[in-house]
C-alpha atoms as a PDB file:
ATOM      1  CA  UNK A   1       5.557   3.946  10.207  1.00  0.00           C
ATOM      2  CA  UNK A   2       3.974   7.080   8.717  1.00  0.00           C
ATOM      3  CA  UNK A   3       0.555   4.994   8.447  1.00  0.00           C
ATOM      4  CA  UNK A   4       0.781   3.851  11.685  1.00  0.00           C
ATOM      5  CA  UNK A   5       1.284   7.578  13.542  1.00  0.00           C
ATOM      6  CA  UNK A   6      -1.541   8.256  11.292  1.00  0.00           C
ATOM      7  CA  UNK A   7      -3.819   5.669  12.355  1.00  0.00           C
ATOM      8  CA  UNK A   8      -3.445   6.282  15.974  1.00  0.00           C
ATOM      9  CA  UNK A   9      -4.094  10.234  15.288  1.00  0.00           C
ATOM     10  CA  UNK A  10      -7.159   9.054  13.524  1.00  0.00           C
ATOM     11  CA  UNK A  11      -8.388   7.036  15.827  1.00  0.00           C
ATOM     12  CA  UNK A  12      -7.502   9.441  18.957  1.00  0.00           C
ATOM     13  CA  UNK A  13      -9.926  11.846  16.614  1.00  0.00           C
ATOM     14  CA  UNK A  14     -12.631   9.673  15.659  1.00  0.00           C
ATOM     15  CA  UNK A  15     -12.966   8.596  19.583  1.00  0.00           C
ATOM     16  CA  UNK A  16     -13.257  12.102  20.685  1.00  0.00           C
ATOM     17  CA  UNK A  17     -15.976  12.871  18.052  1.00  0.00           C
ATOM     18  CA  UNK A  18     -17.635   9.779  19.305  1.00  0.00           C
ATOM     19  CA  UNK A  19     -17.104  10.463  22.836  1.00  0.00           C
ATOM     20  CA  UNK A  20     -18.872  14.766  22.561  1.00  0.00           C
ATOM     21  CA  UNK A  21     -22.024  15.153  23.470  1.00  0.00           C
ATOM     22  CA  UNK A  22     -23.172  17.492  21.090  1.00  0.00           C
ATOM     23  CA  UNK A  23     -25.469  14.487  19.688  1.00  0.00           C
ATOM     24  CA  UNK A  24     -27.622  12.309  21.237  1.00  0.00           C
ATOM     25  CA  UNK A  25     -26.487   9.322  19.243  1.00  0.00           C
ATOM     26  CA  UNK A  26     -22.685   8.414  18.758  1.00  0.00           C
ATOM     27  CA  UNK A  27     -20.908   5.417  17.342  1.00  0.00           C
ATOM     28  CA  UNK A  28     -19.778   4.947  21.330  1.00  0.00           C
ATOM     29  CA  UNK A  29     -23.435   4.935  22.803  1.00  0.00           C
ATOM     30  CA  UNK A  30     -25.114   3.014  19.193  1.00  0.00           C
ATOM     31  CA  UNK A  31     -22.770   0.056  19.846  1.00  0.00           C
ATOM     32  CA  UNK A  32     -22.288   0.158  23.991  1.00  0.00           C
ATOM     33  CA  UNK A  33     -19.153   1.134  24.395  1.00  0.00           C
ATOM     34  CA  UNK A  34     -19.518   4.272  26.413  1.00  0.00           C
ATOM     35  CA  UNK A  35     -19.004   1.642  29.718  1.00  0.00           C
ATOM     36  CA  UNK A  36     -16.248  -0.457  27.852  1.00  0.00           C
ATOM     37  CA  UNK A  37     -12.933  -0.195  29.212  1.00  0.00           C
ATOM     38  CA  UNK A  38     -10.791   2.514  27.245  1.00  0.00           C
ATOM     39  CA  UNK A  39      -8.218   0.367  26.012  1.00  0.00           C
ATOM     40  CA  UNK A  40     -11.242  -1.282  24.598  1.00  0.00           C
ATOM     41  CA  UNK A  41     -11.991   1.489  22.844  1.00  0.00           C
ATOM     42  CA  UNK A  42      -8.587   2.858  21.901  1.00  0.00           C
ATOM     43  CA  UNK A  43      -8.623  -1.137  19.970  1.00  0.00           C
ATOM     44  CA  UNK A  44     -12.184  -0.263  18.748  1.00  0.00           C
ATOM     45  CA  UNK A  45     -11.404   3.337  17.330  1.00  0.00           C
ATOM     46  CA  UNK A  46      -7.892   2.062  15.618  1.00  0.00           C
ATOM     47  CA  UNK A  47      -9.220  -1.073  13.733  1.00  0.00           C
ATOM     48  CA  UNK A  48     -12.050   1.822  12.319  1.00  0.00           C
ATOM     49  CA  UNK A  49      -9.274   3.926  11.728  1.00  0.00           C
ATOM     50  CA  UNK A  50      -7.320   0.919   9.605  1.00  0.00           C
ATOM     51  CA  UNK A  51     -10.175  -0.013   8.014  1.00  0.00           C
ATOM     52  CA  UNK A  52     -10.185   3.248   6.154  1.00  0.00           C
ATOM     53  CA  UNK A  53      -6.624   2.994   4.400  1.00  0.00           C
ATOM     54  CA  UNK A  54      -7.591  -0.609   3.089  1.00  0.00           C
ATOM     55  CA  UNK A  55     -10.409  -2.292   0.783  1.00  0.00           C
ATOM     56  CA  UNK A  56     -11.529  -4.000   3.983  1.00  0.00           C
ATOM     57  CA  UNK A  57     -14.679  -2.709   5.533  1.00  0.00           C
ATOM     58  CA  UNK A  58     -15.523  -2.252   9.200  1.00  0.00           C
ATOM     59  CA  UNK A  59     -18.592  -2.970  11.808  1.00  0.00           C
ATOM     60  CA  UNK A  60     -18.241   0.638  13.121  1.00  0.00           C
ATOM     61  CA  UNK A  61     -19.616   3.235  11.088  1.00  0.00           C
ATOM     62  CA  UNK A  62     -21.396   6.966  11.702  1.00  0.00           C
ATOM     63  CA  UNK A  63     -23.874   8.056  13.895  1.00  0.00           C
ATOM     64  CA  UNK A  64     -24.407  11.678  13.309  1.00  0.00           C
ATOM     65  CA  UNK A  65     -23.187  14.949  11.050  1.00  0.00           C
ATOM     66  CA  UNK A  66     -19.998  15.132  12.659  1.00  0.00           C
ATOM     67  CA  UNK A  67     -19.183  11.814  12.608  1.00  0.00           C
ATOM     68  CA  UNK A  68     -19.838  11.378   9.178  1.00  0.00           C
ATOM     69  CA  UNK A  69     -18.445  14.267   7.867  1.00  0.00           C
ATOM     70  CA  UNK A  70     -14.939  12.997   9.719  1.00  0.00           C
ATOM     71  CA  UNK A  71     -15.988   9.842   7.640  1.00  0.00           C
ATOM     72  CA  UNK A  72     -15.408  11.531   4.721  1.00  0.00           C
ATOM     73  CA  UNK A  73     -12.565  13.460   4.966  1.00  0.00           C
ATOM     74  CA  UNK A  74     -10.544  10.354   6.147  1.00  0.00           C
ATOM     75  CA  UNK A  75     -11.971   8.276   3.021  1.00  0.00           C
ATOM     76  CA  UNK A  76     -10.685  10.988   0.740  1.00  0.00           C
ATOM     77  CA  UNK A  77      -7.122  11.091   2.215  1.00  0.00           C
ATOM     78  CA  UNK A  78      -7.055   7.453   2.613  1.00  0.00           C
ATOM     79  CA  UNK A  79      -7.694   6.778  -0.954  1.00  0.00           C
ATOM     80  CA  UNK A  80      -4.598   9.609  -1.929  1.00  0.00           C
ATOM     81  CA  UNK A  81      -2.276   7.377   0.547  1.00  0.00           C
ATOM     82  CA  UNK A  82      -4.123   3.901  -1.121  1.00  0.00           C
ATOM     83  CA  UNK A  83      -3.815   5.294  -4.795  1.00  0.00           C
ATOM     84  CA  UNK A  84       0.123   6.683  -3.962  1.00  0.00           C
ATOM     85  CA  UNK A  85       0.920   2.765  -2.476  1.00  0.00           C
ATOM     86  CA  UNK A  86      -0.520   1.164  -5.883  1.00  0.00           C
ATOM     87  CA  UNK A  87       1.298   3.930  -7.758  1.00  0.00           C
ATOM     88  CA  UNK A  88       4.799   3.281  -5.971  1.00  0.00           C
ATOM     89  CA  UNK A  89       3.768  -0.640  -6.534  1.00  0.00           C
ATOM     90  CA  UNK A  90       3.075  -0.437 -10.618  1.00  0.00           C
ATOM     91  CA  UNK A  91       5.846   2.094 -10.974  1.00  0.00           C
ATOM     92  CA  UNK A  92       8.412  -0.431  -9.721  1.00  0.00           C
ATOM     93  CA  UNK A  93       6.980  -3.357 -11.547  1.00  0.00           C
ATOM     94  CA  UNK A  94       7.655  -0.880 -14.386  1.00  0.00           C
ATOM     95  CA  UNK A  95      11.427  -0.246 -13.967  1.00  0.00           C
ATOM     96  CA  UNK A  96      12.001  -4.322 -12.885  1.00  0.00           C
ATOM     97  CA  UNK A  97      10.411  -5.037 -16.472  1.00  0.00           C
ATOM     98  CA  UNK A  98      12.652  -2.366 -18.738  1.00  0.00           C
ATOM     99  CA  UNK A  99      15.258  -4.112 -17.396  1.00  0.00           C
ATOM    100  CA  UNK A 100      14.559  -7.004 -18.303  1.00  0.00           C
ATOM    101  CA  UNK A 101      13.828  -6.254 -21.750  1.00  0.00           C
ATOM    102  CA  UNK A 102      17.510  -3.843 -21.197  1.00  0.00           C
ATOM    103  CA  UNK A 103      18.777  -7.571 -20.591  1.00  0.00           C
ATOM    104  CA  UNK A 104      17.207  -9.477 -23.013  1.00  0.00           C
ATOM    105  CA  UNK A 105      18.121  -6.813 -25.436  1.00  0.00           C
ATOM    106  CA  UNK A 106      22.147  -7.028 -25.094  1.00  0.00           C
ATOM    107  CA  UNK A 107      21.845 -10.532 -25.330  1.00  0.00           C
ATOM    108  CA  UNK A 108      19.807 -10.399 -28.309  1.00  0.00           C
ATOM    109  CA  UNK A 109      22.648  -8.159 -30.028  1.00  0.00           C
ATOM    110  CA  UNK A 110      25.461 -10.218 -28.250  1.00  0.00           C
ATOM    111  CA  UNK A 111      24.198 -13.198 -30.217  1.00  0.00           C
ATOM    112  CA  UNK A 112      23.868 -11.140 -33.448  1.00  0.00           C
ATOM    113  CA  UNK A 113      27.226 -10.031 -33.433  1.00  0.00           C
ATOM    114  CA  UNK A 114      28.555 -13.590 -32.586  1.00  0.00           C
ATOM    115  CA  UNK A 115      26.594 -14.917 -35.523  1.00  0.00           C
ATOM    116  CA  UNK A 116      27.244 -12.149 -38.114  1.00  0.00           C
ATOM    117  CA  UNK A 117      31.164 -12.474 -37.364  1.00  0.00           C
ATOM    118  CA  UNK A 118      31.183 -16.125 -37.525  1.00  0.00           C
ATOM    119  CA  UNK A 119      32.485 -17.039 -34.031  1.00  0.00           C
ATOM    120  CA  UNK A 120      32.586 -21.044 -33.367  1.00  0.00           C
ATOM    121  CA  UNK A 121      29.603 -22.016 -31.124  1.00  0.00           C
ATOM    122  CA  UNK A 122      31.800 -23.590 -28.868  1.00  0.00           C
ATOM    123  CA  UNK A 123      32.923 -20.142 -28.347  1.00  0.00           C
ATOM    124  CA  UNK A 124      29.837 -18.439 -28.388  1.00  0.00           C
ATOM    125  CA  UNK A 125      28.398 -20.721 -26.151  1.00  0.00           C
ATOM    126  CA  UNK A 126      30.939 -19.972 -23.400  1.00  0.00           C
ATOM    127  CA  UNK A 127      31.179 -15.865 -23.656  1.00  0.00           C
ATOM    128  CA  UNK A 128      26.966 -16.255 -23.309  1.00  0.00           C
ATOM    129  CA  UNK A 129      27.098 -18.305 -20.418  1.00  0.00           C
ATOM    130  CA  UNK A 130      30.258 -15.853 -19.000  1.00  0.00           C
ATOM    131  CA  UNK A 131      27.731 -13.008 -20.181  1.00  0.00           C
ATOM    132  CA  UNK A 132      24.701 -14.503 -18.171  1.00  0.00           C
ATOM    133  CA  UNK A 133      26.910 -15.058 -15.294  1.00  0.00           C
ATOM    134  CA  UNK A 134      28.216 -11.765 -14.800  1.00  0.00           C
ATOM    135  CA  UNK A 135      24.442 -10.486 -15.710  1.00  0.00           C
ATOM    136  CA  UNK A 136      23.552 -12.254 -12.059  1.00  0.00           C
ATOM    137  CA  UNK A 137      26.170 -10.470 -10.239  1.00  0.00           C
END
């Protein structure tokens, strides 16, 4: 949700820049769209504005200082945001994997002990598979 406010925000910004006329060429007038209908536009300005917080690249692009220096600050907050969601992504892969080996480690011992004290495999058989079952739960 926080991506999305932010997207519109961007886009609401990167249309006004476009839409000034403190320069004579804009992304609006370079690609026609100063006649375009504004929800045309609004569409226009927020797939930009997407484009920038993925690896995907856009058809619109800067015209002038202003726009380009809006450019850049969005790329550098978009790659905090992109490098924070693969962060957040790796970390959790992380914690799934210790534990697993947490798992795979107290079954590891369970069998051990089983073994060492010389339990009947019949028996062992059934506390691993009551072990495994209450594992899933």
């Amino acid at each position: 949700l926080v991506l999305v406010i932010l997207a519109h925000l961007l886009a609401c910004i990167w249309f006004w820049i476009g839409s000034g006329d403190m320069y004579a060429d804009t992304w609006i007038l370079h690609f026609g769209l100063d006649d375009s209908h504004w929800g045309y536009q609004y569409v226009v300005s927020l797939s930009w504005s997407l484009t920038q917080f993925t690896p995907a690249s856009g058809d619109i692009f800067a015209r002038n200082m202003m726009e380009r220096g809006f450019f850049v600050g969005v790329l550098l907050i978009s790659m905090i945001f992109f490098s924070s969601f693969v962060g957040s992504i790796t970390s959790g892969m992380t914690r799934l994997r210790g534990l697993k080996s947490n798992k795979l480690t107290q079954q590891y011992m369970l069998r051990k002990f089983l073994s060492e004290n010389r339990i009947s495999r019949d028996l062992s058989s059934r506390i691993a598979r009551y072990v495994e079952l209450a594992f899933e739960v």
